[in-house]
PDB file of N, CA and C in Angstrom:
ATOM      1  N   UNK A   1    -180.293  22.255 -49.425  1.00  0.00           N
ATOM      2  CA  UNK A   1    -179.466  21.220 -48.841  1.00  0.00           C
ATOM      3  C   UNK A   1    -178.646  21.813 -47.703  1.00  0.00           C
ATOM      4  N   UNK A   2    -178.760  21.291 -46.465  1.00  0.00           N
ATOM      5  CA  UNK A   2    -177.915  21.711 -45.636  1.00  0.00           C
ATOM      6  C   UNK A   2    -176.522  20.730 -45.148  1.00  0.00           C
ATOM      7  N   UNK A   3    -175.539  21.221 -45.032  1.00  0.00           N
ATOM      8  CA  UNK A   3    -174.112  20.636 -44.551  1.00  0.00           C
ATOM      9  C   UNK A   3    -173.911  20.384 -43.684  1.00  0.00           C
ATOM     10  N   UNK A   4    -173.173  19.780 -43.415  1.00  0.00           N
ATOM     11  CA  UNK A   4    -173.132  19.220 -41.797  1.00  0.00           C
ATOM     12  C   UNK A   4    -171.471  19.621 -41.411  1.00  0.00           C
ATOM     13  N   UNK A   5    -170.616  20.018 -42.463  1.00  0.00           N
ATOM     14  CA  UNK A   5    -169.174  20.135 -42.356  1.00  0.00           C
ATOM     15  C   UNK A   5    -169.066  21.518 -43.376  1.00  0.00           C
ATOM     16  N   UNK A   6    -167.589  22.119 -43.555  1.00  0.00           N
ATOM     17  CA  UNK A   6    -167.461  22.672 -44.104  1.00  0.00           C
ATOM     18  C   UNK A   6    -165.652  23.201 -44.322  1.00  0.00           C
ATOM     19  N   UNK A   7    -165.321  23.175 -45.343  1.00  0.00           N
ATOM     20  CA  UNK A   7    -163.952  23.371 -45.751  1.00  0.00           C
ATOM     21  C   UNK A   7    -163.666  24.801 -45.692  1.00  0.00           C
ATOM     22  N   UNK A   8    -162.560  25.044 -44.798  1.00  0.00           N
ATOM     23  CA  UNK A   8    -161.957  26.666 -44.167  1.00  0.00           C
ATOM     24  C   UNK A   8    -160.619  26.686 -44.308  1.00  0.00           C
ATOM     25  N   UNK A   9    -160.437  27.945 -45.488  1.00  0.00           N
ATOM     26  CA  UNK A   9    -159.015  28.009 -45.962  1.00  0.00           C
ATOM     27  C   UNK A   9    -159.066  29.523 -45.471  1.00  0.00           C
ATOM     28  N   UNK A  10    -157.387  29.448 -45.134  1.00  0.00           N
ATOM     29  CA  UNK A  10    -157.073  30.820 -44.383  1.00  0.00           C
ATOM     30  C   UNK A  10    -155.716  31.487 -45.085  1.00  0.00           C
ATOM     31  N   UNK A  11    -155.414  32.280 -45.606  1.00  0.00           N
ATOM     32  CA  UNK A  11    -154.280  32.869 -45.621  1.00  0.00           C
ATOM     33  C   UNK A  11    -153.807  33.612 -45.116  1.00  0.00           C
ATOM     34  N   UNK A  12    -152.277  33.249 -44.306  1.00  0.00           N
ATOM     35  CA  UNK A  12    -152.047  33.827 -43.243  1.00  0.00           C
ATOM     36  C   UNK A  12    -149.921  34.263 -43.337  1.00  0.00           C
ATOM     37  N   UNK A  13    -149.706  34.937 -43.251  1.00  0.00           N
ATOM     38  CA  UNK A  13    -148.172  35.076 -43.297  1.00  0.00           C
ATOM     39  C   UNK A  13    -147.240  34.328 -42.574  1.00  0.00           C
ATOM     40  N   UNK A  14    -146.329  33.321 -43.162  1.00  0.00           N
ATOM     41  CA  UNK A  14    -145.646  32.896 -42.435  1.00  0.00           C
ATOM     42  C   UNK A  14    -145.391  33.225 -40.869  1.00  0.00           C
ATOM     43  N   UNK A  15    -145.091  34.051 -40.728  1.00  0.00           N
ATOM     44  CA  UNK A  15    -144.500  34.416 -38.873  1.00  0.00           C
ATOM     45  C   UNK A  15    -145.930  34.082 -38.055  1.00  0.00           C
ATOM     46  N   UNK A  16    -146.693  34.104 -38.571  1.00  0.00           N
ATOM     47  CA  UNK A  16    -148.170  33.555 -37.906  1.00  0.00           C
ATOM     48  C   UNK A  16    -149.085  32.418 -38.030  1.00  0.00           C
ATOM     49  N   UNK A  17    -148.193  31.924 -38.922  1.00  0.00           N
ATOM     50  CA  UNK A  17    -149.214  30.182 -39.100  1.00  0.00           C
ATOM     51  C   UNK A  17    -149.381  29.488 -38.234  1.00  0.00           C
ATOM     52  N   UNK A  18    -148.864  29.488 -37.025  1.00  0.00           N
ATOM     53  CA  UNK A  18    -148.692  28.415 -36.029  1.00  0.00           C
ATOM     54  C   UNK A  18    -149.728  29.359 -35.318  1.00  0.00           C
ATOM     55  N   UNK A  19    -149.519  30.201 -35.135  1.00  0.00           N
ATOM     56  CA  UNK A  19    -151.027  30.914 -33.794  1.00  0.00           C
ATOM     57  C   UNK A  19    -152.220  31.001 -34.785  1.00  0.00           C
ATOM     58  N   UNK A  20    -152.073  30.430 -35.541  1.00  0.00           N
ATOM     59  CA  UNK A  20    -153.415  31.035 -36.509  1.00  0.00           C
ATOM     60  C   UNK A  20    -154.236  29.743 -36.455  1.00  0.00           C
ATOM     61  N   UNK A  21    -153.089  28.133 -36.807  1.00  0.00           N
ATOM     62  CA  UNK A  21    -153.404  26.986 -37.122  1.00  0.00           C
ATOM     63  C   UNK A  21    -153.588  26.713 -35.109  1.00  0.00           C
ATOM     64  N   UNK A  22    -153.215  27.148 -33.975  1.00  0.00           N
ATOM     65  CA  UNK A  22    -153.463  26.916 -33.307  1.00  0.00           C
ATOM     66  C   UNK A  22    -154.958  27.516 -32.900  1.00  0.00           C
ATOM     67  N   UNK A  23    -155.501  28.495 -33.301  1.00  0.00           N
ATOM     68  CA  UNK A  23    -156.659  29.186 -33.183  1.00  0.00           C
ATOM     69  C   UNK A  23    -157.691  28.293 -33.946  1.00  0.00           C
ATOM     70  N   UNK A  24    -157.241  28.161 -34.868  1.00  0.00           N
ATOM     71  CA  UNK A  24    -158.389  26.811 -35.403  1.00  0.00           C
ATOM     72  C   UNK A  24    -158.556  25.967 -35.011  1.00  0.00           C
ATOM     73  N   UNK A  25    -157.595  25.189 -34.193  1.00  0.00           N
ATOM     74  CA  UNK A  25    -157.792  23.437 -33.021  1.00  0.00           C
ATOM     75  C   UNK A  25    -158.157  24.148 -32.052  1.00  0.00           C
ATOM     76  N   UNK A  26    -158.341  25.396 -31.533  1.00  0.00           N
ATOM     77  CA  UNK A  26    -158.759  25.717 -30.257  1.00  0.00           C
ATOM     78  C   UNK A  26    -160.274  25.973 -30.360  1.00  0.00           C
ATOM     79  N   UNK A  27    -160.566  26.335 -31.585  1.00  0.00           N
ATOM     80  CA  UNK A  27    -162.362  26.844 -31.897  1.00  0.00           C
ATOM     81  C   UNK A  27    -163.024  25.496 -32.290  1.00  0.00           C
ATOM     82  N   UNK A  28    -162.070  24.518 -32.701  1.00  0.00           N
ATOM     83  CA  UNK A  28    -162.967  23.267 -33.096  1.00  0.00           C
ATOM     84  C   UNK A  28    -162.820  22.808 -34.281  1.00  0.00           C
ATOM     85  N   UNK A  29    -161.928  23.271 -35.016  1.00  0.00           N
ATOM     86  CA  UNK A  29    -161.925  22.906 -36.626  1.00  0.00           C
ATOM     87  C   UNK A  29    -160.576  21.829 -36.333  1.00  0.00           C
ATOM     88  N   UNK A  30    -161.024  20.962 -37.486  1.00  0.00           N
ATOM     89  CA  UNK A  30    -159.786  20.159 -37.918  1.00  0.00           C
ATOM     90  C   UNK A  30    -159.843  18.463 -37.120  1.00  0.00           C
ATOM     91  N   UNK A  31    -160.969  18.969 -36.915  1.00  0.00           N
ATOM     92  CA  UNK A  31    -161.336  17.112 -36.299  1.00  0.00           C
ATOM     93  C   UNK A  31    -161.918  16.323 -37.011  1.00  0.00           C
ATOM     94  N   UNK A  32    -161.119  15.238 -37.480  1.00  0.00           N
ATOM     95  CA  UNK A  32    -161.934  14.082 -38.102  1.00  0.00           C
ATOM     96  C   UNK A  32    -161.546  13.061 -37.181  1.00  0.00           C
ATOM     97  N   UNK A  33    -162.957  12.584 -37.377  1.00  0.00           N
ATOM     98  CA  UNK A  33    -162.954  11.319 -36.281  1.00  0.00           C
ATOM     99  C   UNK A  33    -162.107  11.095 -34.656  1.00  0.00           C
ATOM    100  N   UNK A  34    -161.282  10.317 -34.701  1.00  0.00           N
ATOM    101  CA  UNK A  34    -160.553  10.072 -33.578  1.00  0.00           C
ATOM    102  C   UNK A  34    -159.343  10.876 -33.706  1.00  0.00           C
ATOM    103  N   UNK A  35    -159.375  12.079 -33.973  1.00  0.00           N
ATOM    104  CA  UNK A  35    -158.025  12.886 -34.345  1.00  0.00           C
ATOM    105  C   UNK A  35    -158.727  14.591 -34.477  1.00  0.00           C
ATOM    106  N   UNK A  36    -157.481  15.234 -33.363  1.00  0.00           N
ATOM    107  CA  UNK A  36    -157.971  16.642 -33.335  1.00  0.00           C
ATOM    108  C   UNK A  36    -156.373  17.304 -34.376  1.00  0.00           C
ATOM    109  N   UNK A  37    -157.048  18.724 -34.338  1.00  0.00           N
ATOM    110  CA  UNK A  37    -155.489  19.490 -35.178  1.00  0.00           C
ATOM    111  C   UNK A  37    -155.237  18.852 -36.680  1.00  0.00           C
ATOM    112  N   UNK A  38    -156.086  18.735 -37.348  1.00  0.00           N
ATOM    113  CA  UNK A  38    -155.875  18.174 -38.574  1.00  0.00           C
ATOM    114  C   UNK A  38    -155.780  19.376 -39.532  1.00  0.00           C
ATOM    115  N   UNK A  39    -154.797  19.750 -40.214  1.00  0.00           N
ATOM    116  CA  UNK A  39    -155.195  20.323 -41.238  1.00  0.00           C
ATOM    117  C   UNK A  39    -153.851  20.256 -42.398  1.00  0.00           C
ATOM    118  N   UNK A  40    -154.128  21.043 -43.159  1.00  0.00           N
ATOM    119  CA  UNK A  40    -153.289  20.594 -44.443  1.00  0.00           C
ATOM    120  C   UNK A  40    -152.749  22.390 -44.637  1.00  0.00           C
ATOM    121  N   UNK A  41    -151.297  22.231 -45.017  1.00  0.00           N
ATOM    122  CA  UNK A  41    -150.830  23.385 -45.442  1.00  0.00           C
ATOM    123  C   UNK A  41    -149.976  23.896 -46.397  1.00  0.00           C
ATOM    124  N   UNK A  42    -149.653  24.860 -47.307  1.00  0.00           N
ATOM    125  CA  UNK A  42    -149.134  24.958 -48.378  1.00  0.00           C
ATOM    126  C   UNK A  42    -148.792  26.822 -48.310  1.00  0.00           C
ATOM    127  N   UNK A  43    -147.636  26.535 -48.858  1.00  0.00           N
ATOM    128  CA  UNK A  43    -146.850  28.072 -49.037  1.00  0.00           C
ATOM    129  C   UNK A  43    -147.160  28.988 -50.309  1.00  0.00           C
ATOM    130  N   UNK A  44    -146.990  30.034 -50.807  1.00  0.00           N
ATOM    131  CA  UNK A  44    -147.124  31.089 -51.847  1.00  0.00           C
ATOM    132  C   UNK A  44    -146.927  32.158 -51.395  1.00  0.00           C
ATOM    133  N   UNK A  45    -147.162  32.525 -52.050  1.00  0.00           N
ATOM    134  CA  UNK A  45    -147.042  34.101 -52.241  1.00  0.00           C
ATOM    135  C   UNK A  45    -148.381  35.189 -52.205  1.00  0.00           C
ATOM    136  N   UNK A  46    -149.016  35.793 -51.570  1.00  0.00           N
ATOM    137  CA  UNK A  46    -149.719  36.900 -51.491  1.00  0.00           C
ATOM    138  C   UNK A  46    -149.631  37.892 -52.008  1.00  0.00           C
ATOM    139  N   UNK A  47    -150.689  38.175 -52.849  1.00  0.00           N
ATOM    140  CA  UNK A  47    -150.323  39.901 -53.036  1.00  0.00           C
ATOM    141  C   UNK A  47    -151.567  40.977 -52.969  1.00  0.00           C
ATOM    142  N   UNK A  48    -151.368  42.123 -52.844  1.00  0.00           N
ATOM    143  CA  UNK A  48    -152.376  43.195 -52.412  1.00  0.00           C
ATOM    144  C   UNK A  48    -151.725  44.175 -52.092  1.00  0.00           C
ATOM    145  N   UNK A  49    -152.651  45.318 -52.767  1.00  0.00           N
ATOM    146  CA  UNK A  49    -152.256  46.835 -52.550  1.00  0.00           C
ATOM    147  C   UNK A  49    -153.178  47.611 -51.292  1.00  0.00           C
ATOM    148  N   UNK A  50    -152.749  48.228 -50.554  1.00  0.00           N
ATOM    149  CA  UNK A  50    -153.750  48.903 -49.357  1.00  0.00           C
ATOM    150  C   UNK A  50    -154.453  49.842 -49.868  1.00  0.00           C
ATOM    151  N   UNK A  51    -155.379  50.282 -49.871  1.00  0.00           N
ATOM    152  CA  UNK A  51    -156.049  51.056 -50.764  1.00  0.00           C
ATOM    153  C   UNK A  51    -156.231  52.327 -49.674  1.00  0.00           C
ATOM    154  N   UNK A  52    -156.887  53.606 -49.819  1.00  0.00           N
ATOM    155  CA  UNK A  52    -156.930  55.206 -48.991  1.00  0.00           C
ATOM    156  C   UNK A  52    -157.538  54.432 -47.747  1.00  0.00           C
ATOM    157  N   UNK A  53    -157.282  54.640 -46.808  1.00  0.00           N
ATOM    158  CA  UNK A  53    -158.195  54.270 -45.651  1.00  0.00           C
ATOM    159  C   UNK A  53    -157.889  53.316 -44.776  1.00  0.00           C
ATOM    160  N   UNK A  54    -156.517  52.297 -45.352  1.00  0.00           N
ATOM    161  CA  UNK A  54    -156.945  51.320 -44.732  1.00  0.00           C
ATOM    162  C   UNK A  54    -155.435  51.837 -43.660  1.00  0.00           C
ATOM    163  N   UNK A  55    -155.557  50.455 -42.846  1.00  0.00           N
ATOM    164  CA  UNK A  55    -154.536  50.368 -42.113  1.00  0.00           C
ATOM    165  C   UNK A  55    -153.198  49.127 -41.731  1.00  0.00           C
ATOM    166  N   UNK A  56    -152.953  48.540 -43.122  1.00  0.00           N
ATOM    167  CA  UNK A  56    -152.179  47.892 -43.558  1.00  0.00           C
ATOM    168  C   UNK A  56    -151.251  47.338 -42.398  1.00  0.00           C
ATOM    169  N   UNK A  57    -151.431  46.159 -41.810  1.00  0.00           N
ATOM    170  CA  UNK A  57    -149.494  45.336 -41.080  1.00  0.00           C
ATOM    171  C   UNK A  57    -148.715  45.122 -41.863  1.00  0.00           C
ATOM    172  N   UNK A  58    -148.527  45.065 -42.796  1.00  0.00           N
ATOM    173  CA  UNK A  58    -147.331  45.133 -44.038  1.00  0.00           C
ATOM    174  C   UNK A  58    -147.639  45.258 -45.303  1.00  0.00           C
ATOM    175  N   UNK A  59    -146.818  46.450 -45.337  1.00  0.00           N
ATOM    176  CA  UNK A  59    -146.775  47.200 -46.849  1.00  0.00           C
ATOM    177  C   UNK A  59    -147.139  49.332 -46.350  1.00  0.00           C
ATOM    178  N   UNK A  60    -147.759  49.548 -47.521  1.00  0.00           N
ATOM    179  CA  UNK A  60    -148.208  50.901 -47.341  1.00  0.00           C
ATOM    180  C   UNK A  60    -149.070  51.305 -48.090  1.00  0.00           C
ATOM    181  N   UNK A  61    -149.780  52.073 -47.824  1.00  0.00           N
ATOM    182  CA  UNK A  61    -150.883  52.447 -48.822  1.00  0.00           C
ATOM    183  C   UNK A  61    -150.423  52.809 -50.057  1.00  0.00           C
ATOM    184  N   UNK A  62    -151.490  52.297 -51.267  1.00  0.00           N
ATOM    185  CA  UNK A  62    -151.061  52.749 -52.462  1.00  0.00           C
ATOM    186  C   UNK A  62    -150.062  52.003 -53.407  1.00  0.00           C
ATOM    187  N   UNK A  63    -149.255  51.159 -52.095  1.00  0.00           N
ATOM    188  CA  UNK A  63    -148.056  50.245 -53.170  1.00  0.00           C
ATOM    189  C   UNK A  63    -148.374  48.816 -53.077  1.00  0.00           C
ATOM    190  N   UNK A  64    -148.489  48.194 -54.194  1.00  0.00           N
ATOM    191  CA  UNK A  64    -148.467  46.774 -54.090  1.00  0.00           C
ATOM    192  C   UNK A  64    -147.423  46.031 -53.608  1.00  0.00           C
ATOM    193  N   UNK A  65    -148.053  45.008 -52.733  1.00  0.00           N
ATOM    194  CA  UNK A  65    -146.978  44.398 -51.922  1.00  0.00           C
ATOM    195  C   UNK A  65    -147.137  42.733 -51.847  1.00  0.00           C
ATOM    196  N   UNK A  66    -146.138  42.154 -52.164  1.00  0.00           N
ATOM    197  CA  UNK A  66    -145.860  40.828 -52.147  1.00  0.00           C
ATOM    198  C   UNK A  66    -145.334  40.047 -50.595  1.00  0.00           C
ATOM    199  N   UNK A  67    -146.063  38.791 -50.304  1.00  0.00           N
ATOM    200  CA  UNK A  67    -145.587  38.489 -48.856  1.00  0.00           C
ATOM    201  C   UNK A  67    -145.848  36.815 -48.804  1.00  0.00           C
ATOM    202  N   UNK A  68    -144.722  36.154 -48.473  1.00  0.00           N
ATOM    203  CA  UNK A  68    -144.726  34.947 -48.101  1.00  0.00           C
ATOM    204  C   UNK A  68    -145.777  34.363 -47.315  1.00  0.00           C
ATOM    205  N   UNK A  69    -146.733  33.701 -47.716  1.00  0.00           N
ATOM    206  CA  UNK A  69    -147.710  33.101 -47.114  1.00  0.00           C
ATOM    207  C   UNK A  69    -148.314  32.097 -47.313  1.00  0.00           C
ATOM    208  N   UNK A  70    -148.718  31.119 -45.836  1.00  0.00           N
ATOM    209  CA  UNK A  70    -148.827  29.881 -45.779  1.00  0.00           C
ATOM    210  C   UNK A  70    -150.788  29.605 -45.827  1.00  0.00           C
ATOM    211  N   UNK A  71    -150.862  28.859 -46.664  1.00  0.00           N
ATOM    212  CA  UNK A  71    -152.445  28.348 -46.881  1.00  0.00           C
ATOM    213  C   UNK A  71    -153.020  27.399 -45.943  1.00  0.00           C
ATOM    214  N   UNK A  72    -153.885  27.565 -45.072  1.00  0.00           N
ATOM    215  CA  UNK A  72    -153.931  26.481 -43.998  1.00  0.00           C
ATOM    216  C   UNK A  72    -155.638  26.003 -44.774  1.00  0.00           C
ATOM    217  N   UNK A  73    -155.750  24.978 -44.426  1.00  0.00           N
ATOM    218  CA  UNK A  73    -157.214  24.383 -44.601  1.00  0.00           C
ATOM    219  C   UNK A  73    -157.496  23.164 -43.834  1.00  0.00           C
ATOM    220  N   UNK A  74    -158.912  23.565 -43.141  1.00  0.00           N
ATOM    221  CA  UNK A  74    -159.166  22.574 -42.405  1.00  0.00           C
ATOM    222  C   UNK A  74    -160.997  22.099 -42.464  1.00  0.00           C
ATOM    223  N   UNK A  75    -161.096  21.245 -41.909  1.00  0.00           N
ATOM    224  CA  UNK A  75    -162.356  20.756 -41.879  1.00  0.00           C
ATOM    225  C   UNK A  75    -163.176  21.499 -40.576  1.00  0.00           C
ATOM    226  N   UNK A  76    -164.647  22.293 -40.755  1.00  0.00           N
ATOM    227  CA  UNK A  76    -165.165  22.417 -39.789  1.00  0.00           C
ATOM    228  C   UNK A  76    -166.485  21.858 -39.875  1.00  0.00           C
ATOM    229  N   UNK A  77    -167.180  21.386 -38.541  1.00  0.00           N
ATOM    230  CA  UNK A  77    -168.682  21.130 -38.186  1.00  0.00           C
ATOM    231  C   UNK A  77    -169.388  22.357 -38.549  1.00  0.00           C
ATOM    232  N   UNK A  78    -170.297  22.231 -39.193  1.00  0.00           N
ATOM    233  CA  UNK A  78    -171.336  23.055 -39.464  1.00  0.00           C
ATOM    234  C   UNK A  78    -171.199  24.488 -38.270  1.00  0.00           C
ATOM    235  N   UNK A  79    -171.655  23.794 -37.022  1.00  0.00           N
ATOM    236  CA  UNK A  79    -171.900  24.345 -35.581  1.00  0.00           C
ATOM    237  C   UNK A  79    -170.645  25.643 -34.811  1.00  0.00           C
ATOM    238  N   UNK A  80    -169.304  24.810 -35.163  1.00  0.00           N
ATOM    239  CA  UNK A  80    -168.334  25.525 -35.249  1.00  0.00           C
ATOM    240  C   UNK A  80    -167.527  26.618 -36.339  1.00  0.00           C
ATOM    241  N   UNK A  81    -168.679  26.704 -37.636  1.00  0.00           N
ATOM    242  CA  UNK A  81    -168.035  27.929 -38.346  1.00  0.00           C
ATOM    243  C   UNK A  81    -167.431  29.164 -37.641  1.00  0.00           C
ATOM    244  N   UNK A  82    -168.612  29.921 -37.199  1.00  0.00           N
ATOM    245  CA  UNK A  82    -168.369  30.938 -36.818  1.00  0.00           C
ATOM    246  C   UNK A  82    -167.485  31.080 -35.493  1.00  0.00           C
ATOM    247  N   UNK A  83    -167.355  30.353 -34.264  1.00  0.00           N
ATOM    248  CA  UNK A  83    -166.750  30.726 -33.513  1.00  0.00           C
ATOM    249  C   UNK A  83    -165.433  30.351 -33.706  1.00  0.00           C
ATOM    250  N   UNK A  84    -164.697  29.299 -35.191  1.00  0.00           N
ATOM    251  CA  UNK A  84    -163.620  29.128 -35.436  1.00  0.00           C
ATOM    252  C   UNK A  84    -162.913  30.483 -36.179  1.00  0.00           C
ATOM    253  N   UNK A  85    -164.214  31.238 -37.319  1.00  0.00           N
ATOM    254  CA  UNK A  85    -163.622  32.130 -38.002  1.00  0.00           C
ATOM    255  C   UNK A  85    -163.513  33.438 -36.714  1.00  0.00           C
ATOM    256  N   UNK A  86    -164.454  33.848 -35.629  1.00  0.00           N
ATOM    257  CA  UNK A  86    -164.051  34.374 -34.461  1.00  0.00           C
ATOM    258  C   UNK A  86    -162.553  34.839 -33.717  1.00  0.00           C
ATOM    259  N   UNK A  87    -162.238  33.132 -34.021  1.00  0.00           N
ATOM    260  CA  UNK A  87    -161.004  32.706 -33.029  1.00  0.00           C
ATOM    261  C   UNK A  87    -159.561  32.979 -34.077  1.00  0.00           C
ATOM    262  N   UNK A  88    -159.889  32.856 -35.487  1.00  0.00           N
ATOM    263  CA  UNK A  88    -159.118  33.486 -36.291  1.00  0.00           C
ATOM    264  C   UNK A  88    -158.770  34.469 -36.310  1.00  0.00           C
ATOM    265  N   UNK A  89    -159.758  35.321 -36.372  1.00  0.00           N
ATOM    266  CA  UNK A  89    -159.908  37.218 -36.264  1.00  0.00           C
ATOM    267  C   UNK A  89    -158.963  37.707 -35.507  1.00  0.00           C
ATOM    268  N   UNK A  90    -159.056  36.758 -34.131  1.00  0.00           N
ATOM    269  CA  UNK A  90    -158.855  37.434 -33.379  1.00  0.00           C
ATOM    270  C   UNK A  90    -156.995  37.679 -33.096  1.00  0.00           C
ATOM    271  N   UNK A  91    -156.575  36.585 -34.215  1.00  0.00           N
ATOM    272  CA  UNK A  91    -154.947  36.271 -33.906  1.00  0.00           C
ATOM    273  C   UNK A  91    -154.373  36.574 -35.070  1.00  0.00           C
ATOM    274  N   UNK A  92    -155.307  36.748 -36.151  1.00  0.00           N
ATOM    275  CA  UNK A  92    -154.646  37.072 -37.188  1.00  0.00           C
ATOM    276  C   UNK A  92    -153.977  38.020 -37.616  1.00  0.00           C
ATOM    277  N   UNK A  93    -153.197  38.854 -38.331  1.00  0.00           N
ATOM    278  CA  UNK A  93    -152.314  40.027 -37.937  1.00  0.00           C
ATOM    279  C   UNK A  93    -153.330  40.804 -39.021  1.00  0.00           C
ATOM    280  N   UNK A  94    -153.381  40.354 -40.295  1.00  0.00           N
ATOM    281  CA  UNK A  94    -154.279  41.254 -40.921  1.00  0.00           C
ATOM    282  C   UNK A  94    -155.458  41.885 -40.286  1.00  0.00           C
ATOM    283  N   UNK A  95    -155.588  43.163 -41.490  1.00  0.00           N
ATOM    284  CA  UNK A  95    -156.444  44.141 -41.204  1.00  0.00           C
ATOM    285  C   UNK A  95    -158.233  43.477 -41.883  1.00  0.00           C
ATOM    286  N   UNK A  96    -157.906  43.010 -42.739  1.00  0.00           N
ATOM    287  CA  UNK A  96    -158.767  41.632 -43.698  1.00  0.00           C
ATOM    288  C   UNK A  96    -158.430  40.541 -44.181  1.00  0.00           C
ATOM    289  N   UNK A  97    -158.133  39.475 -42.996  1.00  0.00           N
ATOM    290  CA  UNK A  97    -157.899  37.981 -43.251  1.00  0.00           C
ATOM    291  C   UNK A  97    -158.456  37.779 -44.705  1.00  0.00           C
ATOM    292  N   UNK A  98    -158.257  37.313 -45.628  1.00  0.00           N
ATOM    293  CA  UNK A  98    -158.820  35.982 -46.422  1.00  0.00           C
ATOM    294  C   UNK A  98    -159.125  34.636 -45.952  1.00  0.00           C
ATOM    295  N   UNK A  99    -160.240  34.312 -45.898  1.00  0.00           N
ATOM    296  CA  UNK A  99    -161.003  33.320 -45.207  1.00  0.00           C
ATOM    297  C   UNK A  99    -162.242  32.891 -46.179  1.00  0.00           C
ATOM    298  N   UNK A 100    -161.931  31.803 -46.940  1.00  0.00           N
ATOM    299  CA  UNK A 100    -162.950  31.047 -47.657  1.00  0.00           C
ATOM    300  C   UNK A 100    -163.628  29.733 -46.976  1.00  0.00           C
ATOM    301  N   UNK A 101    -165.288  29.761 -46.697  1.00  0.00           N
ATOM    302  CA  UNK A 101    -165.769  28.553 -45.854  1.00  0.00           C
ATOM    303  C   UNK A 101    -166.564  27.943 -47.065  1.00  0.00           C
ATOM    304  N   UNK A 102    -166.191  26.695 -47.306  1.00  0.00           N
ATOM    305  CA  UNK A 102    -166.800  25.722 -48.567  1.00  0.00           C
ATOM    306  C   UNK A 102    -167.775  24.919 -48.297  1.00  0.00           C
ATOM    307  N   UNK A 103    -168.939  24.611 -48.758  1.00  0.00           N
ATOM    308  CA  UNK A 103    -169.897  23.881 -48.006  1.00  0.00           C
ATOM    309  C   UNK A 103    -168.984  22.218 -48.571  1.00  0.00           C
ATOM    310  N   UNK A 104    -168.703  21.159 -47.532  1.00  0.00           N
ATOM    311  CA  UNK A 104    -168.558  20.027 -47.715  1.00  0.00           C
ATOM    312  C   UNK A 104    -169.794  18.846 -47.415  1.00  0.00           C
ATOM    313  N   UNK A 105    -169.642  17.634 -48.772  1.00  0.00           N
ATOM    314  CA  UNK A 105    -170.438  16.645 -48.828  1.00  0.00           C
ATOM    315  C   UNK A 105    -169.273  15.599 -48.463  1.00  0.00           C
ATOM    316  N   UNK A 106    -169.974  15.122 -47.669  1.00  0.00           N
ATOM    317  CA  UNK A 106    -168.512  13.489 -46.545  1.00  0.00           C
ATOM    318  C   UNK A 106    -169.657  12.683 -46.844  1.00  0.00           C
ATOM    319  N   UNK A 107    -168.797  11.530 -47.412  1.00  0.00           N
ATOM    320  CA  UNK A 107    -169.295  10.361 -47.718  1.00  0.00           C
ATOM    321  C   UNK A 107    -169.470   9.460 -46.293  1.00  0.00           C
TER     322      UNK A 107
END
């Protein structure tokens, strides 16, 4: 079965939701119908330890670290996955965004 849409959740740290949620209306996500910039958002908490190697924007290797962060989710066209998750990459502060793409069925 192939999709024609697909549901893209991002977790991203507060101080960056707005360039992050703007990187997604700029690649193409979040359009339904007669309406661009659509998406839905929700706050929590993050957590993750940096493990040998990496190169962590907040926290330090080895220590687990807790961080205010906003859940964005939006709707993408099939066509526009990749150059939306692209346009993410590229603004996101992490070293490894969390980025889940869901296959969606639209009635």
């Amino acid at each position: 079965m192939e999709f024609s849409h697909y549901h893209l959740i991002v977790y991203v740290p507060l101080s960056h939701a707005d360039t992050v949620r703007q990187a997604l209306a700029s690649g193409g996500a979040g359009q339904i119908g007669n309406y661009d910039n659509c998406s839905f958002s929700m706050t929590g908490v993050g957590r993750f330890r940096p493990l040998k190697g990496s190169n962590p924007t907040i926290g330090s290797e080895g220590k687990l670290q807790e961080v205010p962060e906003e859940r964005i989710e939006v709707l993408v066209a099939a066509e526009r996955v990749e150059p939306v998750i692209m346009a993410v990459r590229k603004v996101h502060p992490y070293e490894e965004p969390a980025i889940h793409v869901l296959p969606m069925m639209l009635p």
